[in-house]
Protein backbone atom coordinates (compact mmCIF):
# COMPACT_ATOMS: atom_id res chain seq x y z
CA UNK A 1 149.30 63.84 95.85
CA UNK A 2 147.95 66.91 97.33
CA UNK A 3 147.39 69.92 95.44
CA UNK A 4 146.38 73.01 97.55
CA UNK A 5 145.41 75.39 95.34
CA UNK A 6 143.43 74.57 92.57
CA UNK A 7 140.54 76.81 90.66
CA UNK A 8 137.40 74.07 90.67
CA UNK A 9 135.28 73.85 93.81
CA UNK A 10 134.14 70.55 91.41
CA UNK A 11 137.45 68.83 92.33
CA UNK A 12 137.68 69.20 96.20
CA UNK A 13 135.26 70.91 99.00
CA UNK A 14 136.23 70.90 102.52
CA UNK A 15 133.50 70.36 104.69
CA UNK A 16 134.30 71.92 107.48
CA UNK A 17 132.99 75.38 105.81
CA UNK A 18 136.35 77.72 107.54
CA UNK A 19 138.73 77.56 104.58
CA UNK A 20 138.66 77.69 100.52
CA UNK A 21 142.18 77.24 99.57
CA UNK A 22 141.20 76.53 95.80
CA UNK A 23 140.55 80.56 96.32
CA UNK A 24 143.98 81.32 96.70
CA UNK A 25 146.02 82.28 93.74
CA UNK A 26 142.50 83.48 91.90
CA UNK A 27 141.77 87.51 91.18
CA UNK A 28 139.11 89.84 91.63
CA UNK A 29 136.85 88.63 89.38
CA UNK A 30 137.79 85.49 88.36
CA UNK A 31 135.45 82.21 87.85
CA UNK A 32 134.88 79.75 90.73
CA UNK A 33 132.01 78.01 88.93
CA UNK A 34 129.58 77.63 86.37
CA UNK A 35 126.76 76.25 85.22
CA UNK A 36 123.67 76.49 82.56
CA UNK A 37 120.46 75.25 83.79
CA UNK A 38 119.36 71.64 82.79
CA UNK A 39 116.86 70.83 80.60
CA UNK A 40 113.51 70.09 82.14
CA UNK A 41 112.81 66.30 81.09
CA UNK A 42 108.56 66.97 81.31
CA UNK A 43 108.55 69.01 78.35
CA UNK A 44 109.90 70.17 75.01
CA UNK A 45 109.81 73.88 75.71
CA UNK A 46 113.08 74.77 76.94
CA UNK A 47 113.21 78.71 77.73
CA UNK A 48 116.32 78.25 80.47
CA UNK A 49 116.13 82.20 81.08
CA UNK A 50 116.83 83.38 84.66
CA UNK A 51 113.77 84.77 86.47
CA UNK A 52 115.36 84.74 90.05
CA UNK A 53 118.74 84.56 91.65
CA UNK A 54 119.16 84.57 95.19
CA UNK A 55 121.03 83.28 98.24
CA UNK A 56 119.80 81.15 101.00
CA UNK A 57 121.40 80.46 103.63
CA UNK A 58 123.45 77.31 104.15
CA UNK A 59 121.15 74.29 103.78
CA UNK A 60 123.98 71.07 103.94
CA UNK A 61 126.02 72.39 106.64
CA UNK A 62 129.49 73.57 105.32
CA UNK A 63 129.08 77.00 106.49
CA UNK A 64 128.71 78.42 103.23
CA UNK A 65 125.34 79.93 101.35
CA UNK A 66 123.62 78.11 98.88
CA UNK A 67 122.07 79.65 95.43
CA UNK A 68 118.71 79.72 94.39
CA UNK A 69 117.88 79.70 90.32
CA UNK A 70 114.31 80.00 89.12
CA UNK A 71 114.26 79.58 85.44
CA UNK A 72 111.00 80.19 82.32
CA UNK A 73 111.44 75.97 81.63
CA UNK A 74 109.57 75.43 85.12
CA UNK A 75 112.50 74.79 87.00
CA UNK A 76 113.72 76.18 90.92
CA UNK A 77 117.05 74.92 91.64
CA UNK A 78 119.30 75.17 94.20
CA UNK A 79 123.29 75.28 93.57
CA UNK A 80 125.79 74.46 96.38
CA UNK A 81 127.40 77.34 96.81
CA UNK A 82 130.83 76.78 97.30
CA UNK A 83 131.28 74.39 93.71
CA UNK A 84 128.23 74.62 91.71
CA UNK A 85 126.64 70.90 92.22
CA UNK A 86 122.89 70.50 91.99
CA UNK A 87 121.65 70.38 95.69
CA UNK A 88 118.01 69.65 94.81
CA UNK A 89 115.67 70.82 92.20
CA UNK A 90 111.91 70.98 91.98
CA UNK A 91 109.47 71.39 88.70
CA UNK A 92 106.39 73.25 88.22
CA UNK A 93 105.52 71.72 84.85
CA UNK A 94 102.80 69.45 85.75
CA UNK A 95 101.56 68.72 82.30
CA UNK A 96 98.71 70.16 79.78
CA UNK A 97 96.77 71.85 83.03
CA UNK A 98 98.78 73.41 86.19
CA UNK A 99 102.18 74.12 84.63
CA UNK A 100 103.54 77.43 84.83
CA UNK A 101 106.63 79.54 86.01
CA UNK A 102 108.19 81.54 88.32
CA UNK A 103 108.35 84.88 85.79
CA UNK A 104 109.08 87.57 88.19
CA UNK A 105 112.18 88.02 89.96
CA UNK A 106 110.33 88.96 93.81
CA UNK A 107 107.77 86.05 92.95
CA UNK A 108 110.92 84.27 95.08
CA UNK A 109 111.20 84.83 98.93
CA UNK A 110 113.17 83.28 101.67
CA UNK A 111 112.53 82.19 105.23
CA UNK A 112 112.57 79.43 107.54
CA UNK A 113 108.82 78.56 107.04
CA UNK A 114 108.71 75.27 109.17
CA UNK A 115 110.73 76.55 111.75
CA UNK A 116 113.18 74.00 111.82
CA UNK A 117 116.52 76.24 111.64
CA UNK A 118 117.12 75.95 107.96
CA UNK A 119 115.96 78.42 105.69
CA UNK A 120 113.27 77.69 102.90
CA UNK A 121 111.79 78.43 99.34
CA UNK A 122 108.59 80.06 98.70
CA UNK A 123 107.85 80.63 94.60
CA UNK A 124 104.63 81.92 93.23
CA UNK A 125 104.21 81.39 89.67
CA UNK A 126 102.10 82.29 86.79
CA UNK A 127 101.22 80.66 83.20
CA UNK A 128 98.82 77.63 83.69
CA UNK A 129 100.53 77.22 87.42
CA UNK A 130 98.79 80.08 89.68
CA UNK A 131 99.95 78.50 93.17
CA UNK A 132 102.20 79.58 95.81
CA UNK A 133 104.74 76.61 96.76
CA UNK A 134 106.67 76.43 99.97
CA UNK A 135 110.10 74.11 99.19
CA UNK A 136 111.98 72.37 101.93
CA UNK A 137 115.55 74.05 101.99
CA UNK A 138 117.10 70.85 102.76
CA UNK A 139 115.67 68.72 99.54
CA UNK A 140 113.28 70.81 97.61
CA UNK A 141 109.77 68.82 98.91
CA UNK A 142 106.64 70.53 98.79
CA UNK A 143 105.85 71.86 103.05
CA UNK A 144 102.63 72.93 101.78
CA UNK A 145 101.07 74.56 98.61
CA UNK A 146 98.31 77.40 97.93
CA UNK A 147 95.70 78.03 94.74
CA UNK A 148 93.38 75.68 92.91
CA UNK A 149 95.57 73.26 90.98
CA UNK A 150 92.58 72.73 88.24
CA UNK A 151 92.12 76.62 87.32
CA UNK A 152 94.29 78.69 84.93
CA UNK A 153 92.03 81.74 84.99
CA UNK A 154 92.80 82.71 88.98
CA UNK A 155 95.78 85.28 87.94
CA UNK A 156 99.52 85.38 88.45
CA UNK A 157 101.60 85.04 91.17
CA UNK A 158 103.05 88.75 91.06
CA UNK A 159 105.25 88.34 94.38
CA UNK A 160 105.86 87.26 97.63
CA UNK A 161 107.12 88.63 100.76
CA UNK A 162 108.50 87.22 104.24
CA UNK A 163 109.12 89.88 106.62
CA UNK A 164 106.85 90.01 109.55
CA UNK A 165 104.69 87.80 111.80
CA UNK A 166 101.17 88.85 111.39
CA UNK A 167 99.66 85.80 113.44
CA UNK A 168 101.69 86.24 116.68
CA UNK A 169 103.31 82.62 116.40
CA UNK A 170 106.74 83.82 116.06
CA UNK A 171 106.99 82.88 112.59
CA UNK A 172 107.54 85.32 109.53
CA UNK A 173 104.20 85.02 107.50
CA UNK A 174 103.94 84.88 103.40
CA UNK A 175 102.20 87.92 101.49
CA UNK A 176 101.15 87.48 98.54
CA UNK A 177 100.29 89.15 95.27
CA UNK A 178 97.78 87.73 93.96
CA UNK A 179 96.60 89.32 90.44
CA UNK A 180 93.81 88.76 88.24
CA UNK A 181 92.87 88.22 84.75
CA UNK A 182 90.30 90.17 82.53
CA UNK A 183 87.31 88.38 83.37
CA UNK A 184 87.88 88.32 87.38
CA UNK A 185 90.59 86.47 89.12
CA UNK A 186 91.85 87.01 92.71
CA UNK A 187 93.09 90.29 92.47
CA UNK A 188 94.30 90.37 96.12
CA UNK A 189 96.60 90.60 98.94
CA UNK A 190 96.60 87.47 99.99
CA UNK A 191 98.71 86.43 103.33
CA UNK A 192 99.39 83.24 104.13
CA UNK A 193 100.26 81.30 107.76
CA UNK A 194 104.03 80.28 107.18
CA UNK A 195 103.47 77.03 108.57
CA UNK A 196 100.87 75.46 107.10
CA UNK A 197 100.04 77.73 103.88
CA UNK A 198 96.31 78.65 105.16
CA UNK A 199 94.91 81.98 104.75
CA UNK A 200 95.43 84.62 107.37
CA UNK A 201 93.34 87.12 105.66
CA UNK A 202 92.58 87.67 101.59
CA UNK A 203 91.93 91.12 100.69
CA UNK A 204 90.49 91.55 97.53
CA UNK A 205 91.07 94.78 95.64
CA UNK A 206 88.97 96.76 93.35
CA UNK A 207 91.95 96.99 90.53
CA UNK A 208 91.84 93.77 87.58
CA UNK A 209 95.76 93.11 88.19
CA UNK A 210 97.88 93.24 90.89
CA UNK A 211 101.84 94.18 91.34
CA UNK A 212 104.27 94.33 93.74
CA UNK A 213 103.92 93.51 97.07
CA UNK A 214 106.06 94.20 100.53
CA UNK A 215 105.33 93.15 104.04
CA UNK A 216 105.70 96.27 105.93
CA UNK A 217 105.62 96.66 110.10
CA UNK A 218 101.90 98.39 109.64
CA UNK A 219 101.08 95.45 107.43
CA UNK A 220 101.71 95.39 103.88
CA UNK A 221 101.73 97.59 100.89
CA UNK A 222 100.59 96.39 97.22
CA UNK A 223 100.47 97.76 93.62
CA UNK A 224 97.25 97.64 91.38
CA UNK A 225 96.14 98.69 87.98
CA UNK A 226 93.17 98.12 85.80
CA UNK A 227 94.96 96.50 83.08
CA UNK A 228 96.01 100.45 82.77
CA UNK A 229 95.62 103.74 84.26
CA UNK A 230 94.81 104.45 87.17
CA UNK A 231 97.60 102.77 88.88
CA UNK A 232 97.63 103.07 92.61
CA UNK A 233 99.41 101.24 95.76
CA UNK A 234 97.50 100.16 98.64
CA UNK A 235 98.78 100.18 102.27
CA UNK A 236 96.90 97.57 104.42
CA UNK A 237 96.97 97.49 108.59
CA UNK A 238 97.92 93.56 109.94
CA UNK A 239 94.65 92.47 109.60
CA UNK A 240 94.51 93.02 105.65
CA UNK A 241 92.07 96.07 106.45
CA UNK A 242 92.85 99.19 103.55
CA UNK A 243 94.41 101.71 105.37
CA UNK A 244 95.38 104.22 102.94
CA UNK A 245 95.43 104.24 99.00
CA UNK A 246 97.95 106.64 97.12
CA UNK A 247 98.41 107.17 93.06
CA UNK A 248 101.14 105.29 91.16
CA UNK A 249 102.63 107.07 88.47
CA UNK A 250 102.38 103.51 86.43
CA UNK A 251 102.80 99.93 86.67
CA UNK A 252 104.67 99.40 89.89
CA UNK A 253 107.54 97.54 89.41
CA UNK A 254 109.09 97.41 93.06
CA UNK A 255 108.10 98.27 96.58
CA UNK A 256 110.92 98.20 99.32
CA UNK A 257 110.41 99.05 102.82
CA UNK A 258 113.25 101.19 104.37
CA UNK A 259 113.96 103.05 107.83
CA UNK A 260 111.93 106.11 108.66
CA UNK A 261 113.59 109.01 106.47
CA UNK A 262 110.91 112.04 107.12
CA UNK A 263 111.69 111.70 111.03
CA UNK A 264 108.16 110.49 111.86
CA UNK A 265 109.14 107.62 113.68
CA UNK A 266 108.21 104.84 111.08
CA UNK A 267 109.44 102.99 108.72
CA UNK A 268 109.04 104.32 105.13
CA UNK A 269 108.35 102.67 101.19
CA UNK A 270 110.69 103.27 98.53
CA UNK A 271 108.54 102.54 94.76
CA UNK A 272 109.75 101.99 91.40
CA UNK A 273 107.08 102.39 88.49
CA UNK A 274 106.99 102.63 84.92
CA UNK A 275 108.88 102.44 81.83
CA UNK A 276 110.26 105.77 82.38
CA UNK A 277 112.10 104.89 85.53
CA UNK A 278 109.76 106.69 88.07
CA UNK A 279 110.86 106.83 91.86
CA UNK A 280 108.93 107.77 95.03
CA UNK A 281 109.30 107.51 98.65
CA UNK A 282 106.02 107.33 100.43
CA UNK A 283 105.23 107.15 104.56
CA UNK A 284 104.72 104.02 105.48
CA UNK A 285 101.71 105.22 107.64
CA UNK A 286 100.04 107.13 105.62
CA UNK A 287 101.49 106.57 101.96
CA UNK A 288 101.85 110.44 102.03
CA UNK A 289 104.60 111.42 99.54
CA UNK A 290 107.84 112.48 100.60
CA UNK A 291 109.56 113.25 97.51
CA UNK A 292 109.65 111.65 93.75
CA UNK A 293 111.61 112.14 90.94
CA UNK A 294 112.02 110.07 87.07
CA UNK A 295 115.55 108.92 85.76
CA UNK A 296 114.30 108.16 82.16
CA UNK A 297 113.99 105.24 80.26
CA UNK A 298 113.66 102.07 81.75
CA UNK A 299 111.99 98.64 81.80
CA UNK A 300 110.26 96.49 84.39
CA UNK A 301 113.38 96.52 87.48
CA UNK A 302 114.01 96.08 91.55
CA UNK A 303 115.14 98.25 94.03
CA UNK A 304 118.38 97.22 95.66
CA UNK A 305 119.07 99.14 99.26
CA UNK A 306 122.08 100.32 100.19
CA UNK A 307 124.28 101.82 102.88
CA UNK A 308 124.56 105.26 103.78
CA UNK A 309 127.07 106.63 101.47
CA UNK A 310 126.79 110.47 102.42
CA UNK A 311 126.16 110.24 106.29
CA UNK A 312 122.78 111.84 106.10
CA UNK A 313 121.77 109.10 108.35
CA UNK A 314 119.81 107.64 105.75
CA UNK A 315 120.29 104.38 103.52
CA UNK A 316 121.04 104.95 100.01
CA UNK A 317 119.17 102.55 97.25
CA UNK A 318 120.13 101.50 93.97
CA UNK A 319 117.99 100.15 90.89
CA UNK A 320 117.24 97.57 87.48
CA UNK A 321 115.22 99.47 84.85
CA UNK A 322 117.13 102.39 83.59
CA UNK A 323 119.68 102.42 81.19
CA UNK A 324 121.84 104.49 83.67
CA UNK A 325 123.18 102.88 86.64
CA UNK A 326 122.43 105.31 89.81
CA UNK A 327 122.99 105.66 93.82
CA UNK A 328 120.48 107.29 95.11
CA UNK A 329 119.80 109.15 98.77
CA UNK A 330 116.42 107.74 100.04
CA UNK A 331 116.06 110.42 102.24
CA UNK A 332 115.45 113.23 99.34
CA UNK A 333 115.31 111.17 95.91
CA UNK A 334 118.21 113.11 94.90
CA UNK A 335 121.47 111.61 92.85
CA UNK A 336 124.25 110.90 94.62
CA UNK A 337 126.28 109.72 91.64
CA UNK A 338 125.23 108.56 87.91
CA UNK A 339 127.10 105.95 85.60
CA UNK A 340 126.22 105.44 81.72
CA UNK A 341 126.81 101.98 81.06
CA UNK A 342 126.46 102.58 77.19
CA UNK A 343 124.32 99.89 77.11
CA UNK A 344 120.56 98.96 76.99
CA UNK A 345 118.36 98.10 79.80
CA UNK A 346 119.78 96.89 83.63
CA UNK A 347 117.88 93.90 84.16
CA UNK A 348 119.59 92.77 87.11
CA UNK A 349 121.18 94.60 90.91
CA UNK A 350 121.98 93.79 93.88
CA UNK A 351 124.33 95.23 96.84
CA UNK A 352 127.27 93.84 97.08
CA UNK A 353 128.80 94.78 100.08
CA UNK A 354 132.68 96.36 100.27
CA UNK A 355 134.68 94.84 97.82
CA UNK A 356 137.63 97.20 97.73
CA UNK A 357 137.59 97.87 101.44
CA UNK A 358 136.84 101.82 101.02
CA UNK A 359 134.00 101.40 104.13
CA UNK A 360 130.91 101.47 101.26
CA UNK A 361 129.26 99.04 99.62
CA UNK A 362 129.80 98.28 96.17
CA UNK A 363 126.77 97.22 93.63
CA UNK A 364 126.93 94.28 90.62
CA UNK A 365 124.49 94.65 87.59
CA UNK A 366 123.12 92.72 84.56
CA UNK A 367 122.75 94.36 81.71
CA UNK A 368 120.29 94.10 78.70
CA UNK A 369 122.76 94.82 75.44
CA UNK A 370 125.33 94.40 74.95
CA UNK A 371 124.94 91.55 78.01
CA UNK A 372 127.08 92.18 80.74
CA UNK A 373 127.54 91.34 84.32
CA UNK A 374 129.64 94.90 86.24
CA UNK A 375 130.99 95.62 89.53
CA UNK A 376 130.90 99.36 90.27
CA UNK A 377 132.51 100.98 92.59
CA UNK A 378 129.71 102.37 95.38
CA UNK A 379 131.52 105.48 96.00
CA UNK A 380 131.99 107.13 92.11
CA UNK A 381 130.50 104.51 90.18
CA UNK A 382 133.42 103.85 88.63
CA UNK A 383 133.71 100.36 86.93
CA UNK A 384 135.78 97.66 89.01
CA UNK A 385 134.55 94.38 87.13
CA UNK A 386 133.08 94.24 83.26
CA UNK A 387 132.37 90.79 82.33
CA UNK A 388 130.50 89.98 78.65
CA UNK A 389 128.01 87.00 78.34
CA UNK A 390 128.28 87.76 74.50
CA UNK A 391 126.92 89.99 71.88
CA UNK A 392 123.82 88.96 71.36
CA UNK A 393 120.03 89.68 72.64
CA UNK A 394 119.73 86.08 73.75
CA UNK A 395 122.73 86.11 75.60
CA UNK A 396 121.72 89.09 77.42
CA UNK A 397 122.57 89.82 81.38
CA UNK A 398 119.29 88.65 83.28
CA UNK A 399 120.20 88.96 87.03
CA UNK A 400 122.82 90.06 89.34
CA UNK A 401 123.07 89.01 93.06
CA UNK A 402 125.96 89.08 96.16
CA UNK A 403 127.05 85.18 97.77
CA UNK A 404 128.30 86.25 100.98
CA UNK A 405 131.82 85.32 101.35
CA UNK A 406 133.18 81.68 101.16
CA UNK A 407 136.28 81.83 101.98
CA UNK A 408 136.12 83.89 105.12
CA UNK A 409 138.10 87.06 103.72
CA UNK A 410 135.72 88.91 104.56
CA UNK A 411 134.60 89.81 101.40
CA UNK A 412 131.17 88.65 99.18
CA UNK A 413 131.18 86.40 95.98
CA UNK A 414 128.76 87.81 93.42
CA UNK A 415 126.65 85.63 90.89
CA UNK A 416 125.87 86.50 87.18
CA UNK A 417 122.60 84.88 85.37
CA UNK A 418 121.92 85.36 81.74
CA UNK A 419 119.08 84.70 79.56
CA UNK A 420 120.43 81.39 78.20
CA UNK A 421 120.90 79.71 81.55
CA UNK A 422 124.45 80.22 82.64
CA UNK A 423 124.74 80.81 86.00
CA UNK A 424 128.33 82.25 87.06
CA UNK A 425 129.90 82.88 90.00
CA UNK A 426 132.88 85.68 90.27
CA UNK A 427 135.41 85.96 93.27
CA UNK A 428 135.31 88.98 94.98
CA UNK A 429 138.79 89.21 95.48
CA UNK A 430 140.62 90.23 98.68
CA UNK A 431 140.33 93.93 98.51
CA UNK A 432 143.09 94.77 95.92
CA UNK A 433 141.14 96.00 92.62
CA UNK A 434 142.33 97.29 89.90
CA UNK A 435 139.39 99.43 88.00
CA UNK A 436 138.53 98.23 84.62
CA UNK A 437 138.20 100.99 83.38
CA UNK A 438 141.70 101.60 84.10
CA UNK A 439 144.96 99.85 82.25
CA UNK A 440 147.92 100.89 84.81
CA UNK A 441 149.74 98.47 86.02
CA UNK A 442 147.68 95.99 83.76
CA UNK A 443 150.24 93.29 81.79
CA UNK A 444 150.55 93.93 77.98
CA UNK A 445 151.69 90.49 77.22
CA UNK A 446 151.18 86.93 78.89
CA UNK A 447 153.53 85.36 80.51
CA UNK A 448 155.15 82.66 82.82
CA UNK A 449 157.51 82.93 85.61
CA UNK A 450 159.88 81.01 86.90
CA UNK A 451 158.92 78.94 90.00
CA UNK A 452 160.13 80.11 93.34
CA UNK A 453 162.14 78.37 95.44
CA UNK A 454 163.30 76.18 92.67
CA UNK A 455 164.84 73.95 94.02
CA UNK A 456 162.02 73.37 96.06
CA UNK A 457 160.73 70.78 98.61
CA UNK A 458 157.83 70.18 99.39
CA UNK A 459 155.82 73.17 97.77
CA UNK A 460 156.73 76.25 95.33
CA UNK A 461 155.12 78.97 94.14
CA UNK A 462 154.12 79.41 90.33
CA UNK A 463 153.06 82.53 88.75
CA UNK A 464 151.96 83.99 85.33
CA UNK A 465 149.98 87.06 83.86
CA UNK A 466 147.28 87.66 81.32
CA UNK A 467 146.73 90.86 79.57
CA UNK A 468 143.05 90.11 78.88
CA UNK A 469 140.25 87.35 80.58
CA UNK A 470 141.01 83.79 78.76
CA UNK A 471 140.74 80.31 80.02
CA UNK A 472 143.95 78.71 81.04
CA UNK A 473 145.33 75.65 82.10
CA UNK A 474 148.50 75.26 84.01
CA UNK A 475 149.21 71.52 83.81
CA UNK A 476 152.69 69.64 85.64
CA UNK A 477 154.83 66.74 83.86
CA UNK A 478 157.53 64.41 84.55
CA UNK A 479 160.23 63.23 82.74
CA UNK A 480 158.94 61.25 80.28
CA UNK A 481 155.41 63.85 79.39
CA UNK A 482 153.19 61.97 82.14
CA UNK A 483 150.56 64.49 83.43
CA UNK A 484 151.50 64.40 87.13
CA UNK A 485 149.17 67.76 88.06
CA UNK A 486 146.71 69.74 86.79
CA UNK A 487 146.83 73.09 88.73
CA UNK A 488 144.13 75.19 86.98
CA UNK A 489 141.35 74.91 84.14
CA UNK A 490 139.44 77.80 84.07
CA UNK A 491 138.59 80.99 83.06
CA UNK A 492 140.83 83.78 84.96
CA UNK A 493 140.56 87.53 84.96
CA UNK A 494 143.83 89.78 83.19
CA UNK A 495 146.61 89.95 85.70
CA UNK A 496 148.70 88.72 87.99
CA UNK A 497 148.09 85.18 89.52
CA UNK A 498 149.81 83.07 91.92
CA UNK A 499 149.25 79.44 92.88
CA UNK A 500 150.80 77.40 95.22
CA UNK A 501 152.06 73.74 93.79
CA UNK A 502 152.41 71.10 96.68
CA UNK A 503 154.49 67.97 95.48
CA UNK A 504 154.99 66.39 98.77
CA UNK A 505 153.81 62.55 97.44
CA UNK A 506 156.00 63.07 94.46
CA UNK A 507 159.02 61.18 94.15
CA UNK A 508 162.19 63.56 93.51
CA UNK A 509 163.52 65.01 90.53
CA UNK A 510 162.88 67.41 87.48
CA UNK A 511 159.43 68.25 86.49
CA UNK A 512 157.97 70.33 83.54
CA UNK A 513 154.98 72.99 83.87
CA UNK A 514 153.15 74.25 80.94
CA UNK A 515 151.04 77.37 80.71
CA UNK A 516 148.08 77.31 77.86
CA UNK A 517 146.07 80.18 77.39
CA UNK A 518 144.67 81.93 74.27
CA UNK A 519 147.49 80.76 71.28
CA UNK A 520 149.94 81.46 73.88
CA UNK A 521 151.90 78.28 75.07
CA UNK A 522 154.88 78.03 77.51
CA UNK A 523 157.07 75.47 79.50
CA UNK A 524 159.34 75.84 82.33
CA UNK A 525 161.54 73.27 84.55
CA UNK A 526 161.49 72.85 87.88
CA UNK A 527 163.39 70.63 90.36
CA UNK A 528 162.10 68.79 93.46
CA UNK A 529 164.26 67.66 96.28
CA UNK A 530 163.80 65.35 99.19
């Protein structure tokens, strides 16, 4: 039998990478696949909370991006990204000396580090485990490693960025920020050849700790503190030479380098700092301020860039760390819209792209409490997507990041991590949304339609609606109540959806299908003729 459109990736994956079918009959919205993070067999501690979620490009050849999970029980793991099966994984608990984890979300980076054609892993951590580790893309081995495996007292692994070649072998190199600890420690920016891990230049700083880091086309810029005020960022030339030194409003939480926004011909730094949501754009020359402003309360975050919504000719960024969800124009620091998500910290962004096919790209978010994974929309802010990992603070909404599309519609997937493990991933629909903050057009009542053509030979067309999110199964019988199909199992999004039933190996006659969802159950007939 041949069933064309069902909901699991787990079921059935065409290799060829050019169609999904199974995405077919699903909603904006709705879940492709899940999973919650395994436990790490070396030790008892099992803290399965998402530090990093990103996309890599596609590493087993099906044309589709892969996901990258970095997790506080030692774990980086990488997800097919079309169903949700364990590619490889790779552990940083090494036992009593040398185990630590990836506990910052840019602490991840990825590039093609052995120039081979298939992009790779680089993870700093911090705990016991103070080394940088370059994974193999394909299968998780170690290409080469960085730090004293015996020390615990060298400092964290703040972050790491891959954006520039600063050793003129055509490869992207690895900067690093390296803090330190209260009696010494690296303290540096540290950059690293990509192919081979050795040092291309260590520059130590005067600050105890160090903070962000990004790779910049003058060289790098880098956040420091003394365990306190002052705070400062550092911009260094290729050579890891201090080229200019500008004042920090407070711990800096993200450093993004963006196009050249004070018409000066270079390439500019956007900064978050604080826990009051500071934001500043500095030169990238010079680190001269352009313009800074503070959005409130807020907690450690990322900068997410964006597209220019305004045509001012200049990007537009979003942000984690405030309670408010924002778009902001990079070229002046000034609002461009604002969104209360009446709820705690956003712990997790990331751009989407156009979901809804207006021309500007849309923006997902994690939220703190009550934990939530949204979809606004990038032109008001208004809510598209509100999905709830619970109620509680360990449940909340870690990360938020975009899968570019997998089922060539030309429109992104988006992934949701929270701070037990789970790991979903949404379909981005096809460019119909209904807002959620909306109820037109929504159905009051669930529901199940008669199949059309009916009769039918070989396929028909099944459809039912659901006035709120619930997990359904759609399930087809014969005569005598023998399971001949299951159509769907999963979680679906309110609406309308459609699937397409294909009973071409089935013998003819009258079949049953049954709708369960919620406490709501309901059976229709159906004929098949050959």
């Amino acid at each position: 039998m041949k069933t064309i459109f069902l909901i699991f990736f787990l079921l059935l994956f065409s290799s060829s990478g050019n169609t999904f079918s199974k995405t077919n009959g699903l909603s904006f919205g709705d879940i492709i696949w899940q999973i919650i993070v395994p436990d790490n067999p070396g030790t008892s501690f099992q803290d399965k909370q998402i530090r990093s979620l990103k996309q890599i490009p596609d590493v087993n050849n099906d044309g589709i991006n892969e996901v990258i999970v970095a997790t506080e029980n030692y774990w980086t793991l990488c997800y097919d990204g079309s169903n949700g099966n364990l590619i490889w994984q790779f552990s940083t608990y090494f036992g009593s000396i040398n185990t630590g984890s990836v506990d910052w979300e840019d602490a991840v980076d990825i590039s093609d580090v052995n120039n081979d054609g298939i992009s790779d892993v680089v993870i700093g951590c911090a705990g016991g485990n103070e080394m940088v580790y370059a994974l193999n893309g394909l299968n998780g081995n170690v290409l080469w490693e960085y730090g004293n495996p015996n020390s615990t007292s060298d400092g964290d692994i703040k972050a790491v960025s891959i954006k520039y070649d600063f050793n003129g072998d055509g490869v992207k190199d690895v900067l690093v920020s390296a803090s330190g600890t209260s009696n010494g420690g690296r303290h540096s920016a540290i950059c690293l050849n990509a192919l081979n891990g050795n040092e291309i230049f260590v520059r130590v700083l005067q600050q105890t700790f160090t903070d962000d880091v990004v790779a910049t086309e003058s060289g790098g810029a880098i956040g420091a503190n003394y365990n306190g005020a002052p705070y400062s960022i550092t911009g260094l030339d290729s050579a890891g030479n201090i080229i200019w030194n500008s004042p920090a409003p407070s711990v800096i939480w993200s450093l993004k380098e963006i196009p050249d926004v004070n018409n000066d011909n270079g390439k500019d730094i956007l900064g978050l700092s604080g826990f009051n949501a500071s934001i500043y754009c500095l030169t990238g020359d010079a680190g001269a301020s352009v313009w800074s402003n503070t959005l409130g309360t807020g907690n450690n975050g990322k900068i997410a860039l964006l597209d220019d919504a305004n045509g001012n000719n200049s990007i537009d960024f979003t942000l984690s760390a405030p309670q408010v969800a924002y778009r902001i124009d990079s070229k002046t620091g000034t609002t461009i819209w604002s969104k209360s998500l009446n709820s705690s910290y956003i712990r997790g962004v990331d751009n989407l792209g156009d979901v809804n096919i207006d021309g500007i790209d849309d923006i997902v978010f994690a939220t703190q409490l009550p934990p939530r994974l949204l979809v606004l929309n990038g032109a008001d802010g208004n809510i598209l997507f509100d999905y709830s990992f619970g109620s509680s603070i360990n449940e909340r909404g870690d990360r938020a990041a975009v899968l570019n599309d997998i089922n060539s519609n030309g429109i992104n997937e988006f992934l949701g991590g929270n701070r037990e493990g789970r790991v979903i991933c949404f379909y981005g629909g096809n460019g119909i949304i209904q807002s959620a903050a909306s109820g037109d057009e929504l159905p009051d009542e669930f529901s199940l339609r008669q199949n059309y053509p009916n009769p039918f030979n070989p396929s028909t067309v099944i459809e039912f609606e659901l006035p709120h999110r619930s997990f359904v199964t759609l399930k087809v019988f014969n005569t005598i109540g023998k399971e001949v199909n299951t159509i769907v199992s999963s979680e679906l999004n309110h609406g309308l959806h459609r699937f397409t039933f294909e009973a071409e190996n089935l013998p003819a006659g009258l079949y049953f299908y049954t709708l369960n969802a919620d406490n709501f159950r309901e059976t229709k007939r159906m004929i098949l003729i050959k």
